[in-house]
C-alpha atoms as a PDB file:
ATOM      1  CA  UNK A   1      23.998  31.102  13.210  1.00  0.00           C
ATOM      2  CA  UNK A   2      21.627  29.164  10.827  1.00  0.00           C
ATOM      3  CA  UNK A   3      24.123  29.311   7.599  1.00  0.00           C
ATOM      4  CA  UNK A   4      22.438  27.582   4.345  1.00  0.00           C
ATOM      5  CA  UNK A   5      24.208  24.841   5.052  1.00  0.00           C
ATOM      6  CA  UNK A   6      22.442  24.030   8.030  1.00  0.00           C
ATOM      7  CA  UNK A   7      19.273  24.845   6.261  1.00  0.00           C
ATOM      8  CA  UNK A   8      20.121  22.151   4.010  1.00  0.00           C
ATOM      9  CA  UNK A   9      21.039  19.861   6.257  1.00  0.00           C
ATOM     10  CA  UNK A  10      17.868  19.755   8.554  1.00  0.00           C
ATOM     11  CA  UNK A  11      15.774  19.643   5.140  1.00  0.00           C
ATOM     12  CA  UNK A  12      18.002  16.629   3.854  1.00  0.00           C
ATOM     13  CA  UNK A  13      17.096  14.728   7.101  1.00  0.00           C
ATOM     14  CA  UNK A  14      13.467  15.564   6.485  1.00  0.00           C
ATOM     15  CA  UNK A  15      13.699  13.777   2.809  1.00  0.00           C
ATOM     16  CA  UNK A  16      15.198  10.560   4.106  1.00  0.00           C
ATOM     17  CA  UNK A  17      13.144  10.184   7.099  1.00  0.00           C
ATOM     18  CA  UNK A  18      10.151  10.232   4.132  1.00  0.00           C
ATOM     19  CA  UNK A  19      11.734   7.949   1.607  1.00  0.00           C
ATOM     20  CA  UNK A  20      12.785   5.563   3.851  1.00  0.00           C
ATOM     21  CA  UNK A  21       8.931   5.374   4.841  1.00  0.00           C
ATOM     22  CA  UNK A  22       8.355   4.533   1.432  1.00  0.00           C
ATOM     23  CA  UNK A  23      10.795   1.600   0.591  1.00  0.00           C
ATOM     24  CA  UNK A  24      12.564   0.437   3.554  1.00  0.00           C
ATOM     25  CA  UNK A  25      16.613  -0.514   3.919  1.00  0.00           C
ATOM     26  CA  UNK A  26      16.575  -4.044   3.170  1.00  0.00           C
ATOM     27  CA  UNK A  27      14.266  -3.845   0.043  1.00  0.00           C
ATOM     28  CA  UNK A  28      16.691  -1.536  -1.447  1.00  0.00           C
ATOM     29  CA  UNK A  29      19.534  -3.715  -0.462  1.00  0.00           C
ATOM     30  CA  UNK A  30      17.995  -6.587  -2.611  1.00  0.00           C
ATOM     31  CA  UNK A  31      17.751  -4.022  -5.856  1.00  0.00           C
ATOM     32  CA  UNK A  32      21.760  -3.926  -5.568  1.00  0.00           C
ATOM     33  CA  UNK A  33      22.080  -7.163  -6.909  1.00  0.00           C
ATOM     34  CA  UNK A  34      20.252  -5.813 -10.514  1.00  0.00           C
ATOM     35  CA  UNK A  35      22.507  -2.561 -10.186  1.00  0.00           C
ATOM     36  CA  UNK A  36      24.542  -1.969 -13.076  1.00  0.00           C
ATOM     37  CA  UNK A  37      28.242  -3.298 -12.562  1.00  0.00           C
ATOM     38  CA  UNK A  38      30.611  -0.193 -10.718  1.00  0.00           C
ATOM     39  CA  UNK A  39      32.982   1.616 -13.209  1.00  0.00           C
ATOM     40  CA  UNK A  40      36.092   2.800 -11.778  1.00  0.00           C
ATOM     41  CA  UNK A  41      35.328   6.316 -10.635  1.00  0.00           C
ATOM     42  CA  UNK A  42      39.124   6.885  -8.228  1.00  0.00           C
ATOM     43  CA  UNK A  43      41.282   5.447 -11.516  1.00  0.00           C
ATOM     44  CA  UNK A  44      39.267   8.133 -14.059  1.00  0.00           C
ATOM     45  CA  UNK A  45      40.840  10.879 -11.903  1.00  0.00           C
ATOM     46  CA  UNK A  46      44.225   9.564 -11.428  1.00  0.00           C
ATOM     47  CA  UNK A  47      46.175  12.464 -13.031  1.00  0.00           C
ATOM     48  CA  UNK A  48      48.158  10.903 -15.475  1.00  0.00           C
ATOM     49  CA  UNK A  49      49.547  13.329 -18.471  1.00  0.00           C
ATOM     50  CA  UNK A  50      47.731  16.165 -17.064  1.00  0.00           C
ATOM     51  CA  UNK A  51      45.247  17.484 -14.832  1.00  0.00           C
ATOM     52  CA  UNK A  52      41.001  15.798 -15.492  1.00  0.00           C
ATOM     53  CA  UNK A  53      37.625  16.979 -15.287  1.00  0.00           C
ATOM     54  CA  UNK A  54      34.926  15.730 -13.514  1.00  0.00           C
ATOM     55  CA  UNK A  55      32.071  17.233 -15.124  1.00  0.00           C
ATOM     56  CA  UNK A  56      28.756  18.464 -13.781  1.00  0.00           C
ATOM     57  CA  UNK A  57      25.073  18.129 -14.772  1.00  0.00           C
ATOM     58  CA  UNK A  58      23.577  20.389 -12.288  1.00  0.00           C
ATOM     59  CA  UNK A  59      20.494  22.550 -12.981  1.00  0.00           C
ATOM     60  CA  UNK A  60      20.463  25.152 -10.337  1.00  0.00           C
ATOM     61  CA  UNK A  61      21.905  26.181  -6.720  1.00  0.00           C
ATOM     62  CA  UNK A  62      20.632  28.220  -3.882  1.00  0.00           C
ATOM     63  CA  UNK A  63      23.147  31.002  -4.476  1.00  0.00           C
ATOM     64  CA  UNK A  64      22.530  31.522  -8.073  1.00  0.00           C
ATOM     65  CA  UNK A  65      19.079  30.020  -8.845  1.00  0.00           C
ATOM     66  CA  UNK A  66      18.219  28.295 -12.028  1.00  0.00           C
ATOM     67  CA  UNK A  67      21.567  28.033 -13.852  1.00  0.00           C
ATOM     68  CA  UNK A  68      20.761  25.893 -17.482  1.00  0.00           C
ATOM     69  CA  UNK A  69      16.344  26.600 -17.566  1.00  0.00           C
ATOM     70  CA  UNK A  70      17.138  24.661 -20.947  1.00  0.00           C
ATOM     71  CA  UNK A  71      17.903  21.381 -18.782  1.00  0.00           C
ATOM     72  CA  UNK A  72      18.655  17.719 -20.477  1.00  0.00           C
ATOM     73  CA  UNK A  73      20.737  15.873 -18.303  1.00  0.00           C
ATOM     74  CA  UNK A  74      21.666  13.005 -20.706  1.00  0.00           C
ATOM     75  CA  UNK A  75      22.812  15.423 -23.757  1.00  0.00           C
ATOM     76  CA  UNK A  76      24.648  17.523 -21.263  1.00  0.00           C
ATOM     77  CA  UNK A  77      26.194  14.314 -20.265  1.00  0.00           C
ATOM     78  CA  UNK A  78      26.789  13.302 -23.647  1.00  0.00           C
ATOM     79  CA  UNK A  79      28.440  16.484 -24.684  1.00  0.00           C
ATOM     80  CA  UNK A  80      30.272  16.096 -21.306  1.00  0.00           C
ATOM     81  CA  UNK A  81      32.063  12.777 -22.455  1.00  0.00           C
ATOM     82  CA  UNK A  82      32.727  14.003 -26.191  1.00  0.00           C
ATOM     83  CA  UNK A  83      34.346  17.076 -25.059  1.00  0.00           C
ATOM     84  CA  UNK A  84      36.902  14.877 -22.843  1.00  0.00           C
ATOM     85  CA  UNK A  85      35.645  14.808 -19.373  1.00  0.00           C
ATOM     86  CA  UNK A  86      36.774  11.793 -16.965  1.00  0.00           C
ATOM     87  CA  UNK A  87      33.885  11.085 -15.163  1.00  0.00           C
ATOM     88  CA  UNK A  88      30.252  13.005 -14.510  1.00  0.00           C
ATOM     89  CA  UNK A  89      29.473  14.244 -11.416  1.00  0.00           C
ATOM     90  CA  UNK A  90      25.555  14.331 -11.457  1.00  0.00           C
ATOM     91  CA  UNK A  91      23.687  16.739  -8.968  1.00  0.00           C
ATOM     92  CA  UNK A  92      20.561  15.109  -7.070  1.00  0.00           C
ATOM     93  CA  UNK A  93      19.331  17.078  -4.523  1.00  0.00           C
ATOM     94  CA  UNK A  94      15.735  18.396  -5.145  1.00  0.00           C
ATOM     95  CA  UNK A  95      14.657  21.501  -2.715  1.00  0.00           C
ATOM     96  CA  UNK A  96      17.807  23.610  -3.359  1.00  0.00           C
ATOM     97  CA  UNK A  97      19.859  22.405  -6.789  1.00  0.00           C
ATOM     98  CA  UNK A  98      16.485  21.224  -8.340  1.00  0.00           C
ATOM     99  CA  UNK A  99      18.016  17.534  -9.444  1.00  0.00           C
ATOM    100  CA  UNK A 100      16.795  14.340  -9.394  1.00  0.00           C
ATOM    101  CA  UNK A 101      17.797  10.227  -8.431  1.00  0.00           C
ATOM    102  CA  UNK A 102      16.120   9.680 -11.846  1.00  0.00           C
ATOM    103  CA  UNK A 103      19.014  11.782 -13.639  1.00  0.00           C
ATOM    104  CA  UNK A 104      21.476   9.951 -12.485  1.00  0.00           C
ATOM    105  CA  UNK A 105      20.307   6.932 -14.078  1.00  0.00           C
ATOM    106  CA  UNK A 106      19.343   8.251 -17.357  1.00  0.00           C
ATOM    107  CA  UNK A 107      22.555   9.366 -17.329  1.00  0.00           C
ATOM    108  CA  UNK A 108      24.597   5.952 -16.036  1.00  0.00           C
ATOM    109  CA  UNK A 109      22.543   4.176 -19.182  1.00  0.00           C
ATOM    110  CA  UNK A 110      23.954   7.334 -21.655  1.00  0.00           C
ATOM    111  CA  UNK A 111      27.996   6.922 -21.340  1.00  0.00           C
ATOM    112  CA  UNK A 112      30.514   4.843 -20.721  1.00  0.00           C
ATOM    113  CA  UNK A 113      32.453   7.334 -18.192  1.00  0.00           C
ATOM    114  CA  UNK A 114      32.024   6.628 -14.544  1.00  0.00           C
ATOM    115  CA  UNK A 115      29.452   8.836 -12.350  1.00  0.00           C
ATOM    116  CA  UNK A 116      29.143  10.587  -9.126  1.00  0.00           C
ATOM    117  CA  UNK A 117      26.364  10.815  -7.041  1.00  0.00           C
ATOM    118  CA  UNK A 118      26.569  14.231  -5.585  1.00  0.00           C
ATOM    119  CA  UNK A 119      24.133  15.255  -2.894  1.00  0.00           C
ATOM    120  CA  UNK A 120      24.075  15.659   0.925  1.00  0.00           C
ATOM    121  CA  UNK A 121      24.677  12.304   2.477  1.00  0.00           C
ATOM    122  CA  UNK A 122      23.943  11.906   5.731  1.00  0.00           C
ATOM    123  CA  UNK A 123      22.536   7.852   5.722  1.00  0.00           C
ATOM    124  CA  UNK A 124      23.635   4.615   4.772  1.00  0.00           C
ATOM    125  CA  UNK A 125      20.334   4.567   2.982  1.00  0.00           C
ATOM    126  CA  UNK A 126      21.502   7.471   0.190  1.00  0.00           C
ATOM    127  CA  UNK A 127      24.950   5.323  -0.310  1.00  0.00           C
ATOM    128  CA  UNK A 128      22.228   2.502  -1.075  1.00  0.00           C
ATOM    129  CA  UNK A 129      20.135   4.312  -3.121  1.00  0.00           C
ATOM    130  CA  UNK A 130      23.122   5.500  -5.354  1.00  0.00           C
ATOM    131  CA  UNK A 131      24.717   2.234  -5.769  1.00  0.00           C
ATOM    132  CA  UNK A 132      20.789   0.812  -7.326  1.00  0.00           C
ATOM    133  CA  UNK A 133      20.223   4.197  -9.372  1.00  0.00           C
ATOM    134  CA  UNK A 134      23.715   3.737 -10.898  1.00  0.00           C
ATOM    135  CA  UNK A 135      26.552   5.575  -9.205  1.00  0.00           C
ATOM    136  CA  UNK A 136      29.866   4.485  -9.469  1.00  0.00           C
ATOM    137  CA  UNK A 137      30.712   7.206  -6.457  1.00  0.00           C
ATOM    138  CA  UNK A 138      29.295   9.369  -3.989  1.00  0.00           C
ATOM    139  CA  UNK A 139      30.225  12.364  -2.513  1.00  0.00           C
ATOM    140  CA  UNK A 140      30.597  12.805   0.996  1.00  0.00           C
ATOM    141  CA  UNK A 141      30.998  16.436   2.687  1.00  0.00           C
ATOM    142  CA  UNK A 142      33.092  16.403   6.059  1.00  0.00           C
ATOM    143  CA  UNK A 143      31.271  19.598   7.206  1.00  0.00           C
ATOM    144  CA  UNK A 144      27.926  17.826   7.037  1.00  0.00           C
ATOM    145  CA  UNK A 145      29.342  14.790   9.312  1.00  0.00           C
ATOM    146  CA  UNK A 146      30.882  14.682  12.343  1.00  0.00           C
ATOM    147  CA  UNK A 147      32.101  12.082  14.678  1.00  0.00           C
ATOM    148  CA  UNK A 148      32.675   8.660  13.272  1.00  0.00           C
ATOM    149  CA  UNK A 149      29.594   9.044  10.547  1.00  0.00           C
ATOM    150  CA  UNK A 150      32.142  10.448   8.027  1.00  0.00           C
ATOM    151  CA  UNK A 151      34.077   6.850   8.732  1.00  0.00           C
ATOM    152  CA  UNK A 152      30.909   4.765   9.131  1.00  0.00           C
ATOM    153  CA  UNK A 153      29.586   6.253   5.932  1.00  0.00           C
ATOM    154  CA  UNK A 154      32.807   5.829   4.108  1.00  0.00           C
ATOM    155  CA  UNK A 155      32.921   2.133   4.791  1.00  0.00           C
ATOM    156  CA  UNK A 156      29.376   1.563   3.872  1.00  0.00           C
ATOM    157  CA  UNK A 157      30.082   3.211   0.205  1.00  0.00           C
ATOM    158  CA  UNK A 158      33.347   1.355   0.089  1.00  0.00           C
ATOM    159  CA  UNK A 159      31.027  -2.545   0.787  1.00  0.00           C
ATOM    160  CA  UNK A 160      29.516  -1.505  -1.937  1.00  0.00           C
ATOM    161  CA  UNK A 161      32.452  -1.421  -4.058  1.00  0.00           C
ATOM    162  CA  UNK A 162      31.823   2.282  -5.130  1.00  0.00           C
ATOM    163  CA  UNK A 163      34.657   5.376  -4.414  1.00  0.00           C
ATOM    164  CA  UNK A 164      34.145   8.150  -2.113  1.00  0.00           C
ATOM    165  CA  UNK A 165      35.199  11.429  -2.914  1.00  0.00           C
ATOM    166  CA  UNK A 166      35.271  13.284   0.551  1.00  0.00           C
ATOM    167  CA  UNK A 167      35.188  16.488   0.307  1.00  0.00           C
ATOM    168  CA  UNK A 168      36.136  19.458   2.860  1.00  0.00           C
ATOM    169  CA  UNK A 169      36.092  23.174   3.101  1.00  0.00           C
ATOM    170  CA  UNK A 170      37.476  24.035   6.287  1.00  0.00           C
ATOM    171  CA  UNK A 171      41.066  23.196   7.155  1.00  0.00           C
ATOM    172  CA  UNK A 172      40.290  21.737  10.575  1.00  0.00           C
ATOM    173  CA  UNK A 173      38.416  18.992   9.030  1.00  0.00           C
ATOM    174  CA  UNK A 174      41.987  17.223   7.066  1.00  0.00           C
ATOM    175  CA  UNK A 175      43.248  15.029  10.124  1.00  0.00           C
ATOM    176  CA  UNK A 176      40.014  12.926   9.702  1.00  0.00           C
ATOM    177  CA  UNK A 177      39.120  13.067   6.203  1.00  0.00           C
ATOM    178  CA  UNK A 178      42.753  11.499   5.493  1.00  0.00           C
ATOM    179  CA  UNK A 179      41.923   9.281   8.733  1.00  0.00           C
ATOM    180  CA  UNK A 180      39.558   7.363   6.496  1.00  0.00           C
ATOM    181  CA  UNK A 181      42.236   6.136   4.038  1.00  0.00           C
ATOM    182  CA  UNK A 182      40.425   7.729   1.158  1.00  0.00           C
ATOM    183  CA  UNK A 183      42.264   8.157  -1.610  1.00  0.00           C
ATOM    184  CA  UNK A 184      40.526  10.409  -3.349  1.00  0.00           C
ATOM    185  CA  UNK A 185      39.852  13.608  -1.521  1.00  0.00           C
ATOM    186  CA  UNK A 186      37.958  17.523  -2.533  1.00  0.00           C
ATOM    187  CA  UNK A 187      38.910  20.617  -1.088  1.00  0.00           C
ATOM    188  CA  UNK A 188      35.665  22.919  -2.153  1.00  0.00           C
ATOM    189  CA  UNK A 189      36.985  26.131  -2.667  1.00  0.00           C
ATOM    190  CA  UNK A 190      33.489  27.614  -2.071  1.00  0.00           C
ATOM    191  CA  UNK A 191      32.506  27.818   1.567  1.00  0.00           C
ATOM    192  CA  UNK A 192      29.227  26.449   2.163  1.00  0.00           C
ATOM    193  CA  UNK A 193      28.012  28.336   5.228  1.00  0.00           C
ATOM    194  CA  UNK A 194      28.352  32.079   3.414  1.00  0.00           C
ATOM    195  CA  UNK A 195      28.682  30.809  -0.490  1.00  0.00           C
ATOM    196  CA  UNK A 196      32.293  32.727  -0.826  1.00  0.00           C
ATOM    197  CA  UNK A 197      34.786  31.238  -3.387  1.00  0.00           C
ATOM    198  CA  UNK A 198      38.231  31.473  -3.269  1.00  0.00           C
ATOM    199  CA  UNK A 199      40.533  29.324  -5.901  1.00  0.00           C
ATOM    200  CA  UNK A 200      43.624  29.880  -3.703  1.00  0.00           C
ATOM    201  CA  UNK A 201      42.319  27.766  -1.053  1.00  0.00           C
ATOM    202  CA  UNK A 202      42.894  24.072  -2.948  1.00  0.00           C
ATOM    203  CA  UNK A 203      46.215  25.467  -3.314  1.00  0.00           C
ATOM    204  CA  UNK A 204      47.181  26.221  -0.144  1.00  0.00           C
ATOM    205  CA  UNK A 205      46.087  23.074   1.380  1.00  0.00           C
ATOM    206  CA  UNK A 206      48.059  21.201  -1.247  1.00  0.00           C
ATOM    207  CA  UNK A 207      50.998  20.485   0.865  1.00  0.00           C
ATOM    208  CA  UNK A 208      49.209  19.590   3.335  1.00  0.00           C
ATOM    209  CA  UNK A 209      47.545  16.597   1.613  1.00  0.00           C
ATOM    210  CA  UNK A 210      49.906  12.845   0.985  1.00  0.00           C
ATOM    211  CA  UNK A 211      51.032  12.950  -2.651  1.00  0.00           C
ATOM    212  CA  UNK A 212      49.958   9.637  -2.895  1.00  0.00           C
ATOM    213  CA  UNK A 213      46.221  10.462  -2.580  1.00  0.00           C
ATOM    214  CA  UNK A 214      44.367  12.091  -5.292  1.00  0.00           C
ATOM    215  CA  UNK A 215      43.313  15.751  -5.117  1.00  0.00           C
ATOM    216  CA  UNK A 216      40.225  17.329  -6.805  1.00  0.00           C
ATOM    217  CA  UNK A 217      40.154  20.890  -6.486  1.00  0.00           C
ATOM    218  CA  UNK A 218      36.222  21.594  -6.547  1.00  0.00           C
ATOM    219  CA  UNK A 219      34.516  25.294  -7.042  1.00  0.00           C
ATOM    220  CA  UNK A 220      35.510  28.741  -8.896  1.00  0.00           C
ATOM    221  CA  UNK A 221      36.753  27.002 -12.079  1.00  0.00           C
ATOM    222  CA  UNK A 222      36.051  28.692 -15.350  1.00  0.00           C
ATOM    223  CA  UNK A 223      38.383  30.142 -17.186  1.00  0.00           C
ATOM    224  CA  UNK A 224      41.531  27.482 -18.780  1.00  0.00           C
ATOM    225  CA  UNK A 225      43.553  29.961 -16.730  1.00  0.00           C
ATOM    226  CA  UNK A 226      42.446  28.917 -13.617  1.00  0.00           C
ATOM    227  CA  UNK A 227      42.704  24.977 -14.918  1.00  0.00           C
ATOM    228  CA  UNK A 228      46.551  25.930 -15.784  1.00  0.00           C
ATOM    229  CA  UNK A 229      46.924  27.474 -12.578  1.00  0.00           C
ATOM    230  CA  UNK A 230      45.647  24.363 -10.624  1.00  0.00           C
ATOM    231  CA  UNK A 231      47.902  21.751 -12.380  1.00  0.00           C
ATOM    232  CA  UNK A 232      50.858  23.957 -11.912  1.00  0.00           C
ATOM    233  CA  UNK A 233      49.891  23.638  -8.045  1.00  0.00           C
ATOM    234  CA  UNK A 234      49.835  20.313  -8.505  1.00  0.00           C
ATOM    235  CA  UNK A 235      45.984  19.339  -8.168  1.00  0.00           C
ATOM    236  CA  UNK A 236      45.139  16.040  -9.759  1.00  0.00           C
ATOM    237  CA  UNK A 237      41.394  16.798 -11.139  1.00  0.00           C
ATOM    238  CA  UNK A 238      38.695  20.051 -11.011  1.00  0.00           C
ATOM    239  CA  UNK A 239      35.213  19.859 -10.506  1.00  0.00           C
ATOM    240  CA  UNK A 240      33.768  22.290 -12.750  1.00  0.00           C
ATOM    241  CA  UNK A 241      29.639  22.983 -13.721  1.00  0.00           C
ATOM    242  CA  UNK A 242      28.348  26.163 -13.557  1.00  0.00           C
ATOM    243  CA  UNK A 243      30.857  28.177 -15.956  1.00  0.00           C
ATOM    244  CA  UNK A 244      29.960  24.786 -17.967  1.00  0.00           C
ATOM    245  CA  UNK A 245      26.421  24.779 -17.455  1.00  0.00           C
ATOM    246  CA  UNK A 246      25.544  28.408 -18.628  1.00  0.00           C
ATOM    247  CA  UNK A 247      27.038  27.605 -22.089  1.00  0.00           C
ATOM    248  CA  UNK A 248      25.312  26.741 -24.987  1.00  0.00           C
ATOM    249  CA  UNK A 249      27.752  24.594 -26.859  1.00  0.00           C
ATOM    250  CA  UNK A 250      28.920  22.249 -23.721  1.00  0.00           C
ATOM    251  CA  UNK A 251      31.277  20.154 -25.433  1.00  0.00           C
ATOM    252  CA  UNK A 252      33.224  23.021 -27.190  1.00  0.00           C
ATOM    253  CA  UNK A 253      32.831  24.696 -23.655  1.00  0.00           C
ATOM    254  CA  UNK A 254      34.662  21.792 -22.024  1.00  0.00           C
ATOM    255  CA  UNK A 255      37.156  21.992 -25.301  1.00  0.00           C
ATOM    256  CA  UNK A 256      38.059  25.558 -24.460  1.00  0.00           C
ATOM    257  CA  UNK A 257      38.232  25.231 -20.351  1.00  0.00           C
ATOM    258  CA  UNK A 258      40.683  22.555 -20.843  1.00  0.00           C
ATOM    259  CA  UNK A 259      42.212  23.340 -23.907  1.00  0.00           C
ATOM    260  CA  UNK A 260      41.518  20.011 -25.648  1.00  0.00           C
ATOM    261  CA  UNK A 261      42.235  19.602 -29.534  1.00  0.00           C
ATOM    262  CA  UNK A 262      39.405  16.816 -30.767  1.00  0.00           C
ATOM    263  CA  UNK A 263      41.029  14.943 -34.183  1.00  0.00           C
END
């Protein structure tokens, strides 16, 4: 079955094989050493007196369509930080979640809170990329690689002294995500091949996941309900943007989802 994930997938390969035609491996290697110094994305979602937010700029997705028209990724971000978010995770895919490289680093230059490059990483060269255009982290999605990319792709982001967040869907998938040593790990609560969301899923793999690692419960979030809910189960952070991203105040939005009182 050709799920949308797959559709993705084969696209995303598309994209690199053309980028890297444009500026190859090693000249992007060189721009690390002018990349802004790496903030520390893993210690931002520590839970510590309660559960944090890892905020999303994300414009659209390919089951909903255009989510914000209205789009300005640095005041988003900005709003994102005064409300009380921990870090930024900032959407840059093109074909299917209309984002961009360039957002990320408008958005790396706009606050002090460390970001995440979230996209469909398949290369070394995308790990590169995000480490030049900013990123302090990159997501990586277990479904997407198999074998020993998800490791070789974990070590590469880790030489660059940036955190992973690995993130998985489907249960069968946990042996080798924790494998890697991460220690920061997402269990999307959305499953990408048919789009389906189901917040009881982060919760159920809960005990199945080391304490000591850090859990972000990604997808489904939008009501301070469901954040309750989730740091009663004992997840660490959420992942939240489109019940974020189709408001029109965003900081009192993030406020309200996680019931923070500003001075």
């Amino acid at each position: 079955m050709n799920t949308v994930l797959d559709r993705i997938v084969a696209s995303k390969r598309e994209e690199i094989a053309m980028v890297k035609k444009r500026r190859d491996l090693q000249a992007l290697r060189d721009a690390v050493h002018t990349a802004p110094e790496v903030r520390n994305f893993h210690e931002a979602l520590k839970r510590k007196d309660r559960i944090r937010l890892l905020a999303e700029v994300k414009k659209a997705s390919p089951s909903k369509g255009v989510i914000r028209p209205q789009f300005h990724p640095v005041d988003i971000a900005r709003a994102y930080e005064a409300g009380g978010a921990a870090a930024i995770s900032v959407l840059t895919d093109e074909p299917f979640f209309q984002g961009k490289l360039d957002y990320l680093t408008h958005v790396r230059e706009s606050v002090s809170i460390p970001i995440l490059r979230k996209d469909f990483i398949l290369d070394e060269y995308q790990i590169v990329e995000a480490r030049v255009a900013g990123a302090d982290a990159v997501l990586l999605i277990a479904e997407c690689l198999p074998g020993e990319a998800l490791q070789d792709l974990y070590s590469c982001i880790r030489e660059l002294g940036m955190t992973a967040l690995i993130e998985l869907y489907d249960p069968i998938h946990l042996d080798r995500v924790l494998a890697t040593g991460s220690p920061l790990v997402g269990v999307n609560n959305r499953d990408l091949r048919t789009f389906a969301v189901d917040l009881d899923h982060v919760i159920r793999l809960r005990s199945q996941i080391p304490a000591s690692v850090t859990l972000v419960a990604e997808s489904g979030i939008s009501h301070p309900d469901d954040v309750r809910r989730l740091e009663q189960a004992g997840i660490d952070a959420i992942l939240v943007g489109e019940s974020l991203m189709r408001q029109h105040d965003v900081r009192r939005a993030v406020e309200h989802l996680m019931q923070f009182h500003p001075e």
